[in-house]
Structures are given as C-alpha cells and as structure tokens.
Protein backbone atom coordinates (compact mmCIF):
# COMPACT_ATOMS: atom_id res chain seq x y z
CA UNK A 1 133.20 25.31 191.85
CA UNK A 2 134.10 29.24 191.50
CA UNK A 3 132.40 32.12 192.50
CA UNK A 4 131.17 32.49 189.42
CA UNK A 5 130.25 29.04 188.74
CA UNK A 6 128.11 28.90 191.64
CA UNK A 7 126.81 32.41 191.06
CA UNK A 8 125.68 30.91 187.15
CA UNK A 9 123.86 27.59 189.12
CA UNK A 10 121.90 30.11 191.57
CA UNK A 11 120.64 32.10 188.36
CA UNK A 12 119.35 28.62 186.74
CA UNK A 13 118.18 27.43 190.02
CA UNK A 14 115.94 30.92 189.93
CA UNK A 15 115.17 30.55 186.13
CA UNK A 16 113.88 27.31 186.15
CA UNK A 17 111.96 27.13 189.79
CA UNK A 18 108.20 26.73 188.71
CA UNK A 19 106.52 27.58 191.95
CA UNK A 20 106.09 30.76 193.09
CA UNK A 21 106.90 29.86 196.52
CA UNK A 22 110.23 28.00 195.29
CA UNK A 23 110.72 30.71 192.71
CA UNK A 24 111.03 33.48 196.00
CA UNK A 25 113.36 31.53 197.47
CA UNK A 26 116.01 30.88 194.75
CA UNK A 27 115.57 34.37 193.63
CA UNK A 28 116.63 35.57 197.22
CA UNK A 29 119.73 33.39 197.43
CA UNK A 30 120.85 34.05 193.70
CA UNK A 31 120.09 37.74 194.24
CA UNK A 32 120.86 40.93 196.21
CA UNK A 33 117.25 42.58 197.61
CA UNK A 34 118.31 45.63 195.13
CA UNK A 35 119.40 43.53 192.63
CA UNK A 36 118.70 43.90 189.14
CA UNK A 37 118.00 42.18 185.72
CA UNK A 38 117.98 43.76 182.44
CA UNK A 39 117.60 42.54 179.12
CA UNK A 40 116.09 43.98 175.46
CA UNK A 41 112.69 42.77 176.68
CA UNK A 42 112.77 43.44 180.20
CA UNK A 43 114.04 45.39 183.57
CA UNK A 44 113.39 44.28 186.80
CA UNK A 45 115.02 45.86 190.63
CA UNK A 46 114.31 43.38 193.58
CA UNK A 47 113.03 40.42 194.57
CA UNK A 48 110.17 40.39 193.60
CA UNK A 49 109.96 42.20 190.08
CA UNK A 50 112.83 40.03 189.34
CA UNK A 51 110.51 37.02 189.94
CA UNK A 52 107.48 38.54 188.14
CA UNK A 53 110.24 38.72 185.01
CA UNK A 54 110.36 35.25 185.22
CA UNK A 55 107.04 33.76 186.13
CA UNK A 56 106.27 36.33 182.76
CA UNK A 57 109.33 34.03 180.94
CA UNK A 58 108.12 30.70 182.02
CA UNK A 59 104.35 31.27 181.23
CA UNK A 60 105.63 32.42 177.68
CA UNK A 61 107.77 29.27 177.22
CA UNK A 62 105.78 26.27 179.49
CA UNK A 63 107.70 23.05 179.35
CA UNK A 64 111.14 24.62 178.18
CA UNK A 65 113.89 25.11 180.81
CA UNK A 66 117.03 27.51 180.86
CA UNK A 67 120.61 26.09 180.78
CA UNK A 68 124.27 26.86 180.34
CA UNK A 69 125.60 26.57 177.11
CA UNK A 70 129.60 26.63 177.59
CA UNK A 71 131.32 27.72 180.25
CA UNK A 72 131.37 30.68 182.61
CA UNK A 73 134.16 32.86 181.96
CA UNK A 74 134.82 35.84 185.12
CA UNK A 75 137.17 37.96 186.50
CA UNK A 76 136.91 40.30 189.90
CA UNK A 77 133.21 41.13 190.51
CA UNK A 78 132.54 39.98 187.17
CA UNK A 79 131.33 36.98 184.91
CA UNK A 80 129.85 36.20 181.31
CA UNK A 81 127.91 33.10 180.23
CA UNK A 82 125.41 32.13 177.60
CA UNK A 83 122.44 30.05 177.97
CA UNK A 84 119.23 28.34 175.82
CA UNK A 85 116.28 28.00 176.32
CA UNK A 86 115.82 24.48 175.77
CA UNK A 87 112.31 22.79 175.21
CA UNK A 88 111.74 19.73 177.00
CA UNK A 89 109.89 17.65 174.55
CA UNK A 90 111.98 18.45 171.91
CA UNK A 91 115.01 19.74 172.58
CA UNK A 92 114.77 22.77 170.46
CA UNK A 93 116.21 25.64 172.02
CA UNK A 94 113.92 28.70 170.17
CA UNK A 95 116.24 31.36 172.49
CA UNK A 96 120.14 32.13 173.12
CA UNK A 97 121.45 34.75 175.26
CA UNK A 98 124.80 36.16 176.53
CA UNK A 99 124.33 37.22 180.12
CA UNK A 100 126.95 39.47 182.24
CA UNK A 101 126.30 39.43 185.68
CA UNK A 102 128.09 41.49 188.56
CA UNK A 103 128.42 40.13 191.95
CA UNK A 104 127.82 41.77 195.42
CA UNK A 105 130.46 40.68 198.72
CA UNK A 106 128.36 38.22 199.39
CA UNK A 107 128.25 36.49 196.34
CA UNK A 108 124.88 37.35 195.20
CA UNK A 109 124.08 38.88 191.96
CA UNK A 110 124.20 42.78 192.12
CA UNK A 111 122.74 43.18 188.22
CA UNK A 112 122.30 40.73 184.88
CA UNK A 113 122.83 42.63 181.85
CA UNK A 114 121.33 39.98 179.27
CA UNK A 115 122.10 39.95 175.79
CA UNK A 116 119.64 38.01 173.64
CA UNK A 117 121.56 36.16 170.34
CA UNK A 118 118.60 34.04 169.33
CA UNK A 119 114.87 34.88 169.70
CA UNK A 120 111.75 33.20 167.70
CA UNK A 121 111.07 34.70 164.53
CA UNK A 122 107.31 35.58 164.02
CA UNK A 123 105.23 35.35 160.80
C-alpha cells in the first residue's frame, strides 16, 4: 500500500467511525492537530472541528457509509480520490465527491480540499 493509499484508508476509517470516542481516535491518526477539511458545505481546522464536520455528516446521512470509488492517484505531498456515499440498505449512493488531500512528514493529512460532483436534489 502507498502513502497515499494508506493516507485514503485513514480518511474512511475517520468518515465512517460512528462513536465519538472511535471517531477522536481515527481522526487523530488520519490527521495533523492543525489539519484541515474544506468542502462547498463545510470548513473545519483540528481535531476536533474536523470531527464535529463529521458527526454533522453522519447524523445527516444515518445508515450510509463513505467509500472509494476508483483509485487514488498522487504525486509528492499530494493525492486525489473520489468517493460515495453509499446507503447501506440500498446501495444508493445520493453523494459523489472528488477529494485532494495534502500530506504532512508524517503521513497525516495536512488539508482535504473536497469537491462535491453529486449531491441530493431537493423539491
């Protein structure tokens, strides 16, 4: 597995932890403490806005879990992937995104600049 591969599986690990205890912990081995996430819908610095971000995602979207779609492409500090968000009674995936994330020395993620390709239409 690559940097960037194992980078990517932190991010999910983080995305898809459902306690907050278990959510703080995969959110401080996938991220630097300054570390940053940033989307159309959202901007987070740290530990623990980054985790309020996604307690906020997962109480939006209960019973639906984030995964890779393709593979992750990177280069340097650098890497690009796209992900759903994938229900798990039905398989429908209501949300797409294109994520770039930078990585810090130690492998942890620096910043997530998130790109979103699909989102729910309202009525």
């Amino acid at each position: 597995m690559t940097q960037y591969e194992t980078a990517v599986a932190r991010y999910f690990e983080a995305w898809n932890a459902t306690s907050p205890e278990a959510r703080a912990k995969a959110v401080a081995a996938a991220w630097t403490e300054d570390g940053s996430y940033t989307d159309p819908l959202a901007q987070a610095r740290g530990h623990e806005q980054v985790a309020a971000v996604i307690a906020g995602a997962q109480e939006q979207f209960p019973g639906f879990e984030f995964r890779l779609t393709g593979s992750v492409d990177g280069h340097h500090d650098t890497a690009r992937f796209s992900w759903e968000l994938v229900s798990l009674a039905d398989g429908s995936a209501p949300v797409a995104a294109t994520d770039v994330i930078v990585l810090a020395e130690d492998g942890r993620i620096s910043s997530v600049l998130g790109f979103l390709d699909r989102v729910p239409t309202t009525g």
